[in-house]
PDB file of N, CA and C in Angstrom:
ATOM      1  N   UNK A   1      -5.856 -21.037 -33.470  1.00  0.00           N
ATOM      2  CA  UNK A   1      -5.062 -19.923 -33.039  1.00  0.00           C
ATOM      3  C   UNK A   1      -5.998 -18.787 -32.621  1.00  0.00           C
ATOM      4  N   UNK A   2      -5.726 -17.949 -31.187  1.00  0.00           N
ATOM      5  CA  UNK A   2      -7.092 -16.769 -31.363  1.00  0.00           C
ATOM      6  C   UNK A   2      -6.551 -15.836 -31.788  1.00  0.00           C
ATOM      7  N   UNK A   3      -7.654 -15.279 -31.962  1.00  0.00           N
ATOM      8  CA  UNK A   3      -7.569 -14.213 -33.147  1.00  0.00           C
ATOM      9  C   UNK A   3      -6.698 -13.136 -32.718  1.00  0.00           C
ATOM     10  N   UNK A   4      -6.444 -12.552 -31.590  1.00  0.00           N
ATOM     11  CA  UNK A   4      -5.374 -11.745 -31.298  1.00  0.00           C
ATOM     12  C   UNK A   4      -3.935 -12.127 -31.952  1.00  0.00           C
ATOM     13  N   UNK A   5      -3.558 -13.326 -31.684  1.00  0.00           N
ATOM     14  CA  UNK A   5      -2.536 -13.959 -31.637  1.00  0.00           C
ATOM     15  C   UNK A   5      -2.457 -13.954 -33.377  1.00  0.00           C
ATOM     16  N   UNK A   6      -2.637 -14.205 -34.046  1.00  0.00           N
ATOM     17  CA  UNK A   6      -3.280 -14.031 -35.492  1.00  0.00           C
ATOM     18  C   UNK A   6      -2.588 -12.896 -36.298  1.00  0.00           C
ATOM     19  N   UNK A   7      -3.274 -11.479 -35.543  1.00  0.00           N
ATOM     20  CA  UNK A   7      -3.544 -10.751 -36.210  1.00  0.00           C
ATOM     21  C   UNK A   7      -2.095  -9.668 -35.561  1.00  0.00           C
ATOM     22  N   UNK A   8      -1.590 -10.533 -34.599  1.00  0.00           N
ATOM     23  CA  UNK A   8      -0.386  -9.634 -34.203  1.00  0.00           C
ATOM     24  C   UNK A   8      -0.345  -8.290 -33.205  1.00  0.00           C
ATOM     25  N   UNK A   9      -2.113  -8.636 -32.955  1.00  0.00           N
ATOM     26  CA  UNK A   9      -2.049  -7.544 -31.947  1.00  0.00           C
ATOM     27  C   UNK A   9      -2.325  -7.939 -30.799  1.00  0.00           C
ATOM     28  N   UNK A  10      -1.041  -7.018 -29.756  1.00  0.00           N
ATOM     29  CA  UNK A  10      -1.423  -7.459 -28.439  1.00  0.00           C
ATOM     30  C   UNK A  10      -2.798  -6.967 -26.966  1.00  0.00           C
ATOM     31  N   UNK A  11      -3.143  -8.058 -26.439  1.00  0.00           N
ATOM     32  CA  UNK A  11      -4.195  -7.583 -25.074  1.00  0.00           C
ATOM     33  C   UNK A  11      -3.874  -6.837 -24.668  1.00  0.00           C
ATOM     34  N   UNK A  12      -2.171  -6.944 -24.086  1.00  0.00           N
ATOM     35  CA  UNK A  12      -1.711  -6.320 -22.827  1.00  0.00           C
ATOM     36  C   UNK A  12      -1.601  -5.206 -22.972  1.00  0.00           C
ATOM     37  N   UNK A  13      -1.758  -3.792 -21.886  1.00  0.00           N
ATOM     38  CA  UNK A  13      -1.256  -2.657 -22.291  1.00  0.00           C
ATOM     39  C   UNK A  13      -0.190  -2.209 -22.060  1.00  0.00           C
ATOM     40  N   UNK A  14       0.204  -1.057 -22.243  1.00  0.00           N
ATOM     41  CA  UNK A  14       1.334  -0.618 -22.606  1.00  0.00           C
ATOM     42  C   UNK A  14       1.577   0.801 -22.192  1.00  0.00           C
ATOM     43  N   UNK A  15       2.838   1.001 -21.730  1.00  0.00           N
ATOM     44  CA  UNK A  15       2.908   3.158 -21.567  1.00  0.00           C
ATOM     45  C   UNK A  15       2.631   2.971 -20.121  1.00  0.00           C
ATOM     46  N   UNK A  16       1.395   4.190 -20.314  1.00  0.00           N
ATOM     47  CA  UNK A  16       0.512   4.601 -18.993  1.00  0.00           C
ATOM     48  C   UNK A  16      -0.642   3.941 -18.815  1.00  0.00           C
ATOM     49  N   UNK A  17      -1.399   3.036 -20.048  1.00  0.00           N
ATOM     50  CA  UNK A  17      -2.767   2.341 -19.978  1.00  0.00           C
ATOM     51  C   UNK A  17      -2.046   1.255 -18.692  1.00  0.00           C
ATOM     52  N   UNK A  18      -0.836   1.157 -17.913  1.00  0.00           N
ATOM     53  CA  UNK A  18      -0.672   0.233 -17.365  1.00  0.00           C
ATOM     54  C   UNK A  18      -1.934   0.349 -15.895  1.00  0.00           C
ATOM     55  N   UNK A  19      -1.721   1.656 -16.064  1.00  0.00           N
ATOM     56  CA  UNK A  19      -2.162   2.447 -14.697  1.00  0.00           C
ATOM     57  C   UNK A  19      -3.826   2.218 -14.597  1.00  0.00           C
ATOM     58  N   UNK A  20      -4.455   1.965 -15.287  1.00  0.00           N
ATOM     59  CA  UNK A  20      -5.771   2.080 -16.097  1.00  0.00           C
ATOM     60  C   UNK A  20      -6.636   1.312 -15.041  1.00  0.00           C
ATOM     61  N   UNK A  21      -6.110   0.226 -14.291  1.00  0.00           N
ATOM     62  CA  UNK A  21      -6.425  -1.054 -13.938  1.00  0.00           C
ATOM     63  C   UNK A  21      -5.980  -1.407 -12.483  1.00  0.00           C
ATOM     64  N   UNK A  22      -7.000  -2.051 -11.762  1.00  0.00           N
ATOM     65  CA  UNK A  22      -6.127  -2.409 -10.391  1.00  0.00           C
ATOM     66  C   UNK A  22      -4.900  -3.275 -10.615  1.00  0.00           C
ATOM     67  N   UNK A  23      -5.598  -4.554 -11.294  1.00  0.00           N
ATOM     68  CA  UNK A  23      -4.640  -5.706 -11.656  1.00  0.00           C
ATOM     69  C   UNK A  23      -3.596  -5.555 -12.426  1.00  0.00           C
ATOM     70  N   UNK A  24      -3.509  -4.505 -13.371  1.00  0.00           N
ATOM     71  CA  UNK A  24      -2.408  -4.144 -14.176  1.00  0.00           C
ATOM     72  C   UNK A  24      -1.723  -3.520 -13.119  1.00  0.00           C
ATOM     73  N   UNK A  25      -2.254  -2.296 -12.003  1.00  0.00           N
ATOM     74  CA  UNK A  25      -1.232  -1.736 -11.081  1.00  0.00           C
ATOM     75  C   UNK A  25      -0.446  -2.603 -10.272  1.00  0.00           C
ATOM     76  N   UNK A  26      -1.331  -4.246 -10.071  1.00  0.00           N
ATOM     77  CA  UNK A  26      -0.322  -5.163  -9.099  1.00  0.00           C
ATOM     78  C   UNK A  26       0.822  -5.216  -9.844  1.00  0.00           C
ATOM     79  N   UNK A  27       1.200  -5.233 -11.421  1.00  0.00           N
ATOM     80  CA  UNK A  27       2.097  -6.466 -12.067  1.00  0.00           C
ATOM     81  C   UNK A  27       3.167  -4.877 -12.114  1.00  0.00           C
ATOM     82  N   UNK A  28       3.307  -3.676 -11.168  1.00  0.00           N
ATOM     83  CA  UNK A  28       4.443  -2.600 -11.630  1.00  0.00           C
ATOM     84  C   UNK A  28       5.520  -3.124 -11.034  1.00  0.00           C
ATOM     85  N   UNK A  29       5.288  -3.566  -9.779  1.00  0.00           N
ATOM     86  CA  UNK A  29       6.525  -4.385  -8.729  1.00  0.00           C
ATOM     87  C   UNK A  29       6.801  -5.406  -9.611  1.00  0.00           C
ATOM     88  N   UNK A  30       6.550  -5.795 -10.507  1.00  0.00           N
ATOM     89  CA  UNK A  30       7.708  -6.717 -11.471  1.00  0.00           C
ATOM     90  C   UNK A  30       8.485  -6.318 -12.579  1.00  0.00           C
ATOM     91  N   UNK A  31       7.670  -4.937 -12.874  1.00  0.00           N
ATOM     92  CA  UNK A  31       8.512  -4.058 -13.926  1.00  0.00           C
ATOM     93  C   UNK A  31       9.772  -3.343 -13.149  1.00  0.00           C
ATOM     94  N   UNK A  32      11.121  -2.722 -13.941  1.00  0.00           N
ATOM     95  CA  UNK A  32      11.958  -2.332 -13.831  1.00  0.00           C
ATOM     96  C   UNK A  32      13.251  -3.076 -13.001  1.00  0.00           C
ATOM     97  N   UNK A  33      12.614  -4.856 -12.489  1.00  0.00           N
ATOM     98  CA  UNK A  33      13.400  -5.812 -12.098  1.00  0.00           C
ATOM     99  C   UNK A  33      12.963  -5.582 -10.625  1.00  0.00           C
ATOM    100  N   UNK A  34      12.422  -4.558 -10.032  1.00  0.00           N
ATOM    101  CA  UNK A  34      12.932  -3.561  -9.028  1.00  0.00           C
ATOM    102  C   UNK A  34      12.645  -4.951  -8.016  1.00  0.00           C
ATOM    103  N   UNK A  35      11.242  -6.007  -8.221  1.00  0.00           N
ATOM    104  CA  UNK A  35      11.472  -7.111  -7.083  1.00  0.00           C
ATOM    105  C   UNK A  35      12.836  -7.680  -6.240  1.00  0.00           C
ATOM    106  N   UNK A  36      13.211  -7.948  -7.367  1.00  0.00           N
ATOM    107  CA  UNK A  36      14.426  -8.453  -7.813  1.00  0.00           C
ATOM    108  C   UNK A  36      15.308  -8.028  -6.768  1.00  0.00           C
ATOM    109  N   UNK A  37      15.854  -6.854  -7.296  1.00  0.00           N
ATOM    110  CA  UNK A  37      16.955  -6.145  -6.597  1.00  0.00           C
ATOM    111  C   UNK A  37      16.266  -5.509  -4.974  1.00  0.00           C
ATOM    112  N   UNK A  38      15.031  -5.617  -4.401  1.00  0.00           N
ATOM    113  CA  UNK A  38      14.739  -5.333  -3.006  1.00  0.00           C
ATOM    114  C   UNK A  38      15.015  -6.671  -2.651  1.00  0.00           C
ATOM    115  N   UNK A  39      14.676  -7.690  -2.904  1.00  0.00           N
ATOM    116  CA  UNK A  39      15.099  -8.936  -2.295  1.00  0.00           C
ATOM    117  C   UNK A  39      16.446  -9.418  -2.025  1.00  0.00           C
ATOM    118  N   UNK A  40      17.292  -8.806  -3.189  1.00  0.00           N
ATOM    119  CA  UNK A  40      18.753  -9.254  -3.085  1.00  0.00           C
ATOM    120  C   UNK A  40      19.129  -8.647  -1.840  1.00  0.00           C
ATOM    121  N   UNK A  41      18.516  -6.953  -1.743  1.00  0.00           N
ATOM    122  CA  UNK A  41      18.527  -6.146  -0.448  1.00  0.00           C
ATOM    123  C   UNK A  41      18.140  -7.017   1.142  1.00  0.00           C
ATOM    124  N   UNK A  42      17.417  -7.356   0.503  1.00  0.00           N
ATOM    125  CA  UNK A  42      16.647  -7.939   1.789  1.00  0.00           C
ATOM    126  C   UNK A  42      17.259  -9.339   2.515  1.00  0.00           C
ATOM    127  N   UNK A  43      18.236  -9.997   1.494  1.00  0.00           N
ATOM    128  CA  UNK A  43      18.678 -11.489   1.861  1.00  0.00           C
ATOM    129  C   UNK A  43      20.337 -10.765   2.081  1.00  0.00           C
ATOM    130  N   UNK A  44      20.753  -9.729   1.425  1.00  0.00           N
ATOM    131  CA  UNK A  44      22.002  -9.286   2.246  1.00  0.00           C
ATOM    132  C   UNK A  44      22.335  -8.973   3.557  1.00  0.00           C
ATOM    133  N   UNK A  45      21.067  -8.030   4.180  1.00  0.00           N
ATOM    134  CA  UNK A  45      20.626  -7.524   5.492  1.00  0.00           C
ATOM    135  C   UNK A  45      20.703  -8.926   6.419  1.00  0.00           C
ATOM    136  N   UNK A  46      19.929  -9.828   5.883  1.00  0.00           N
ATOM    137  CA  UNK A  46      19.565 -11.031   7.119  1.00  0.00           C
ATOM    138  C   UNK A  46      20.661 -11.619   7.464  1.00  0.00           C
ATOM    139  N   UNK A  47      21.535 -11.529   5.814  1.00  0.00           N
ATOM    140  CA  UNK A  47      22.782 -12.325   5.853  1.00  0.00           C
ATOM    141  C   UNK A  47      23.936 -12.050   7.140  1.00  0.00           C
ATOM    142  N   UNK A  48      24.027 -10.590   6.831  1.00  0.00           N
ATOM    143  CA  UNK A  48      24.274  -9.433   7.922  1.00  0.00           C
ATOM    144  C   UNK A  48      24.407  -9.881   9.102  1.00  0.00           C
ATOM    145  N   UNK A  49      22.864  -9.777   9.514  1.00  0.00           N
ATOM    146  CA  UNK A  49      22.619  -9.912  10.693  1.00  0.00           C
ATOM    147  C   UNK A  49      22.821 -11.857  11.049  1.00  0.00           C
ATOM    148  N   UNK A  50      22.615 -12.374  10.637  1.00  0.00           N
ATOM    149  CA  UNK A  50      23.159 -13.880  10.712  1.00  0.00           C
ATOM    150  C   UNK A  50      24.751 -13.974  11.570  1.00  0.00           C
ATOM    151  N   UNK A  51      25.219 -13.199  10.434  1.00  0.00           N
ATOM    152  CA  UNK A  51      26.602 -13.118  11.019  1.00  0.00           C
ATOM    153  C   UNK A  51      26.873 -12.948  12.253  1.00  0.00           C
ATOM    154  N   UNK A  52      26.414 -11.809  11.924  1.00  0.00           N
ATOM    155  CA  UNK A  52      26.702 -11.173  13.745  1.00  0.00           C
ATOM    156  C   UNK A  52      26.274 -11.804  14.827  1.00  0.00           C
ATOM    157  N   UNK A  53      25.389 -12.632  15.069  1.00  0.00           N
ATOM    158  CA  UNK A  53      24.381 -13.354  15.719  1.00  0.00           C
ATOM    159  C   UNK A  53      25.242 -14.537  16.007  1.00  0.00           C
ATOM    160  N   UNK A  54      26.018 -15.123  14.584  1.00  0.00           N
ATOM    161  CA  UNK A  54      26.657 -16.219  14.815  1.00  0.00           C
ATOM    162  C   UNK A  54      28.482 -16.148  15.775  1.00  0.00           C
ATOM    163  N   UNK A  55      28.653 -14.503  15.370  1.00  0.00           N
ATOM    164  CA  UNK A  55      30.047 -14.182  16.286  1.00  0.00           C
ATOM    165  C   UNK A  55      29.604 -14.232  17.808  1.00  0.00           C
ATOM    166  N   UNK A  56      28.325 -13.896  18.104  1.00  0.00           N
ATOM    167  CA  UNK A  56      28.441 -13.525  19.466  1.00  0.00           C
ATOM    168  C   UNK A  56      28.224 -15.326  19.872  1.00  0.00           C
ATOM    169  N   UNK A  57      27.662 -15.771  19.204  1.00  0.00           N
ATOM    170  CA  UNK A  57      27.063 -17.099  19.697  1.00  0.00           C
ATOM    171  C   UNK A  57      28.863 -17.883  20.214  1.00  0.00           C
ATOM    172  N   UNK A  58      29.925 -17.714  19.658  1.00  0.00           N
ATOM    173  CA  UNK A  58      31.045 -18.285  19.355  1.00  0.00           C
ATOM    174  C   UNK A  58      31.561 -18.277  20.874  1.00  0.00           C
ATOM    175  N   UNK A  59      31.502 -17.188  22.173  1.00  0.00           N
ATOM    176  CA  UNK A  59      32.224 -17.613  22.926  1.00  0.00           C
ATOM    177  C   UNK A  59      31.280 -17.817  24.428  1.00  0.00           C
ATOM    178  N   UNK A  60      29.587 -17.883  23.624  1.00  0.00           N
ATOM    179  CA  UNK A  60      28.468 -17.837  25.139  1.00  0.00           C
ATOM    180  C   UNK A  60      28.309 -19.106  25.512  1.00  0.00           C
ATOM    181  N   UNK A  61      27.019 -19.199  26.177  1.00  0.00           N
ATOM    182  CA  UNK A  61      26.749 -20.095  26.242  1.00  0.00           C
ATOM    183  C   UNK A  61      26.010 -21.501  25.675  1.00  0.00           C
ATOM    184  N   UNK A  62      25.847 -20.886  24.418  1.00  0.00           N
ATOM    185  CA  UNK A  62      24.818 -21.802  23.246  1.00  0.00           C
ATOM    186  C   UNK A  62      26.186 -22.247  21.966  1.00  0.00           C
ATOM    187  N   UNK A  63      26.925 -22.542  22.168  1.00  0.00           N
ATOM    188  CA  UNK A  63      28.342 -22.708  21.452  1.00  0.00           C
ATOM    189  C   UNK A  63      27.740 -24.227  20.915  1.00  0.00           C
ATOM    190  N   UNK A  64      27.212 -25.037  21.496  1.00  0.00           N
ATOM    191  CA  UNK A  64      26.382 -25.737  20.532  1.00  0.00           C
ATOM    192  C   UNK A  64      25.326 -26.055  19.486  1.00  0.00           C
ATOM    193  N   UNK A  65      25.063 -24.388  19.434  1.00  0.00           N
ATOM    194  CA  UNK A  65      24.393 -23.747  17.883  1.00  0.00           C
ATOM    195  C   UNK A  65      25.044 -23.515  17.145  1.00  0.00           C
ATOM    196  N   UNK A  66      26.645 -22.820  17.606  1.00  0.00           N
ATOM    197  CA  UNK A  66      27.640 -22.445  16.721  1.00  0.00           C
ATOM    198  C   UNK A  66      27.740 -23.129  15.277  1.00  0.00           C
ATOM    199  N   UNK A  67      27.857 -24.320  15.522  1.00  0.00           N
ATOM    200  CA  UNK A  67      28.662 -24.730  14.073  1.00  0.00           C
ATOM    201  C   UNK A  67      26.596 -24.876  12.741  1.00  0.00           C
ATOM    202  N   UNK A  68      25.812 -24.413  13.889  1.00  0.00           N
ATOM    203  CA  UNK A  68      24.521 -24.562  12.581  1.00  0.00           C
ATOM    204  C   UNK A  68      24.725 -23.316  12.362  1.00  0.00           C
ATOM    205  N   UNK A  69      24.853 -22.419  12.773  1.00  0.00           N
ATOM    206  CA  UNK A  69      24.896 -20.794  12.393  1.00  0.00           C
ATOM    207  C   UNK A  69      25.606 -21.104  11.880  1.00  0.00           C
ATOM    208  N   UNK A  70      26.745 -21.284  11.710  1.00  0.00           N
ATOM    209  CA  UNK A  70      27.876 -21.435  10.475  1.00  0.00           C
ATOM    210  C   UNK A  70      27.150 -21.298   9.349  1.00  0.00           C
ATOM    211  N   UNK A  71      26.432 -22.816   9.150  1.00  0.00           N
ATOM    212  CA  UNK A  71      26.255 -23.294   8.265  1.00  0.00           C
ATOM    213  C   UNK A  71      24.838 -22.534   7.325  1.00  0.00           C
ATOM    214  N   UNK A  72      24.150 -22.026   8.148  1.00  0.00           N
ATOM    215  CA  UNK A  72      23.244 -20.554   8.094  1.00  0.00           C
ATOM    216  C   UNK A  72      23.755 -19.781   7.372  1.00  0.00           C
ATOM    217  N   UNK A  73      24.624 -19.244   7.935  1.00  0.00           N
ATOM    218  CA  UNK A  73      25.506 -18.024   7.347  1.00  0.00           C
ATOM    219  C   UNK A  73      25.890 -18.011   6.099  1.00  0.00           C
ATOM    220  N   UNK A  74      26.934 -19.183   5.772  1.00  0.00           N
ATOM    221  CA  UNK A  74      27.108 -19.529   4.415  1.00  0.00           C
ATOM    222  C   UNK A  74      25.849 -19.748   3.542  1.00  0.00           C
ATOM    223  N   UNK A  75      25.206 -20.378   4.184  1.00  0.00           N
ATOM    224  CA  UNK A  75      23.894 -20.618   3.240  1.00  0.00           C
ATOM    225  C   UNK A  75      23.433 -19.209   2.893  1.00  0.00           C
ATOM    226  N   UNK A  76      22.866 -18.578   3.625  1.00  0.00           N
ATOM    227  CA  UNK A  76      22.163 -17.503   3.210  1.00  0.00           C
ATOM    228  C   UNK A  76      23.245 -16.619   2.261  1.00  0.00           C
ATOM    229  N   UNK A  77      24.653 -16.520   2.889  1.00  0.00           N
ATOM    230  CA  UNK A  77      25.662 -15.736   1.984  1.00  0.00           C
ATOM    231  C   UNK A  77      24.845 -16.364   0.367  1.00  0.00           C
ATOM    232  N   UNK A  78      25.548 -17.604   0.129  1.00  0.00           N
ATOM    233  CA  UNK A  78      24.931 -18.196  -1.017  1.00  0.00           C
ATOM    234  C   UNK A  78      23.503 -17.713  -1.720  1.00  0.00           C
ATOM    235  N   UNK A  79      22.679 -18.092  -1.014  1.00  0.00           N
ATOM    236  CA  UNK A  79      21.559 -17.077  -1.354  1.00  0.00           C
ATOM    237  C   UNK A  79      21.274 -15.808  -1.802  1.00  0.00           C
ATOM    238  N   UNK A  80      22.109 -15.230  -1.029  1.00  0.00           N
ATOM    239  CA  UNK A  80      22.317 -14.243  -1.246  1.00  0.00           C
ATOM    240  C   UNK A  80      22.974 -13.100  -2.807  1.00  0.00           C
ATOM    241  N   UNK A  81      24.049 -14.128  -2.977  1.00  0.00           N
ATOM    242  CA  UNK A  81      24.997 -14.116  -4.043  1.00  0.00           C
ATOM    243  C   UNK A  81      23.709 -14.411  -5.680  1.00  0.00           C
ATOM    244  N   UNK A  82      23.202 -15.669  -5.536  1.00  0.00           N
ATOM    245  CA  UNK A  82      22.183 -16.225  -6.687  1.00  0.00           C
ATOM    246  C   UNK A  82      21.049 -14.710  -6.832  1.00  0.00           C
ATOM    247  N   UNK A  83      20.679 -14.126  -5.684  1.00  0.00           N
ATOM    248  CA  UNK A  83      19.545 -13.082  -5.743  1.00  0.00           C
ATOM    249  C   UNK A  83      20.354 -11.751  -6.442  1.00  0.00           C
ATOM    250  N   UNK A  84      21.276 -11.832  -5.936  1.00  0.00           N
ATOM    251  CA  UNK A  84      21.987 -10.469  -6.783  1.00  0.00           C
ATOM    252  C   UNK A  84      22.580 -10.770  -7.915  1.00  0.00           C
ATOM    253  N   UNK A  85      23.075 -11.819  -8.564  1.00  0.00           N
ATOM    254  CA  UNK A  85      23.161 -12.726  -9.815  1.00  0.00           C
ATOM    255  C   UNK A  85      21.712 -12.282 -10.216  1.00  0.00           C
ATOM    256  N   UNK A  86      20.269 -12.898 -10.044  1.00  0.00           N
ATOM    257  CA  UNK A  86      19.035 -13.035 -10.993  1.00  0.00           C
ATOM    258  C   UNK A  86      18.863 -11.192 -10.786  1.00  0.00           C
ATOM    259  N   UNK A  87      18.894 -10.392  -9.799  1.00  0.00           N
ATOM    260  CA  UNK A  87      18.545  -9.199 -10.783  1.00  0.00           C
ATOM    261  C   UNK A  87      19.324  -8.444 -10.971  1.00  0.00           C
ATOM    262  N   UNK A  88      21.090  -8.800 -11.438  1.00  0.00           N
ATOM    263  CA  UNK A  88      21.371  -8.286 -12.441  1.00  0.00           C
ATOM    264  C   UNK A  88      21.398  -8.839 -13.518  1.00  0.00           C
ATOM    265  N   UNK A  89      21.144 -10.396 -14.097  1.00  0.00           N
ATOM    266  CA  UNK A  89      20.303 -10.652 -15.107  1.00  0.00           C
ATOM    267  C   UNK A  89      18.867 -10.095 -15.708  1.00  0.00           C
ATOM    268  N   UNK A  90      17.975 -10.112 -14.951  1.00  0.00           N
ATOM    269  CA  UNK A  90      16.681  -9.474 -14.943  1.00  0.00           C
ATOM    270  C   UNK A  90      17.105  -7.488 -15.222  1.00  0.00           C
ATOM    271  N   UNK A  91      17.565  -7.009 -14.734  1.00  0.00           N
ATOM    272  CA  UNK A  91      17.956  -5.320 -15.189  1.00  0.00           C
ATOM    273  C   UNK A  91      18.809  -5.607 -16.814  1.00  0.00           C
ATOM    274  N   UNK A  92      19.118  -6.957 -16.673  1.00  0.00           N
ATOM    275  CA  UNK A  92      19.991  -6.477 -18.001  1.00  0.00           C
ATOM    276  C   UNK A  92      19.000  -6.606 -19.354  1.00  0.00           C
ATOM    277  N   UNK A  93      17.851  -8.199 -19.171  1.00  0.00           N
ATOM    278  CA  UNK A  93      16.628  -8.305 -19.937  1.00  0.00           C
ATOM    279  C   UNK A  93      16.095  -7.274 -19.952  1.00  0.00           C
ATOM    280  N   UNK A  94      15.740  -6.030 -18.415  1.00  0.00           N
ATOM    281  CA  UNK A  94      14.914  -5.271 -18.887  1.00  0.00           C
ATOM    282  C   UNK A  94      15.791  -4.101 -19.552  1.00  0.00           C
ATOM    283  N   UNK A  95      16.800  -3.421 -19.943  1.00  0.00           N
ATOM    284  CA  UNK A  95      17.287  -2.866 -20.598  1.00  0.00           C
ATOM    285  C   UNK A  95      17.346  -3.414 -21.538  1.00  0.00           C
ATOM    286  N   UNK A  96      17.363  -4.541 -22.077  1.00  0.00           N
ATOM    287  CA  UNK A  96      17.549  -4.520 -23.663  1.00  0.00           C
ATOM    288  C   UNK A  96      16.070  -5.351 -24.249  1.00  0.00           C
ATOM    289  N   UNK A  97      14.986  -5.012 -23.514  1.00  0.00           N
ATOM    290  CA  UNK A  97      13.827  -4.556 -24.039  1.00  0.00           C
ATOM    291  C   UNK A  97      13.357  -3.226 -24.550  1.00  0.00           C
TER     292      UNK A  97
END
């Protein structure tokens, strides 16, 4: 067993020592979930725009993309739905830390 692990005290820091460090400054974008919830942002937007992309496609001339945009659309909806599901799981872990 090493001896940290042992003795109950932890490596990692904590507070403001987060700041201390380059590599500790990479791991802040995983604190407060906040990844999390820009991505859910980010797969709603595309979702968005999917859509719209797939209405205009419906009466042009590429109407034989139509039914994969469909299937796009829903997909990413889906995607979409699971990303905003994991960080409001993830905000709820980090509140009841």
């Amino acid at each position: 067993m090493a001896p940290s692990a042992a003795s109950g005290v932890s490596s990692l820091p904590s507070g403001f020592a987060v700041f201390t460090t380059f590599p500790d400054l990479l791991f802040i974008f995983e604190f407060d979930a906040a990844y999390h919830c820009v991505a859910a942002l980010f797969y709603f937007g595309a979702s968005v725009l999917e859509a719209l992309v797939t209405i205009e496609l419906q009466d042009g001339f590429f109407y034989k993309y139509y039914h994969e945009n469909i299937s796009a659309v829903v997909f990413s909806y889906v995607a979409t739905l699971l990303y905003v599901v994991h960080a409001v799981f993830s905000l709820i872990r980090w509140k009841s830390s």
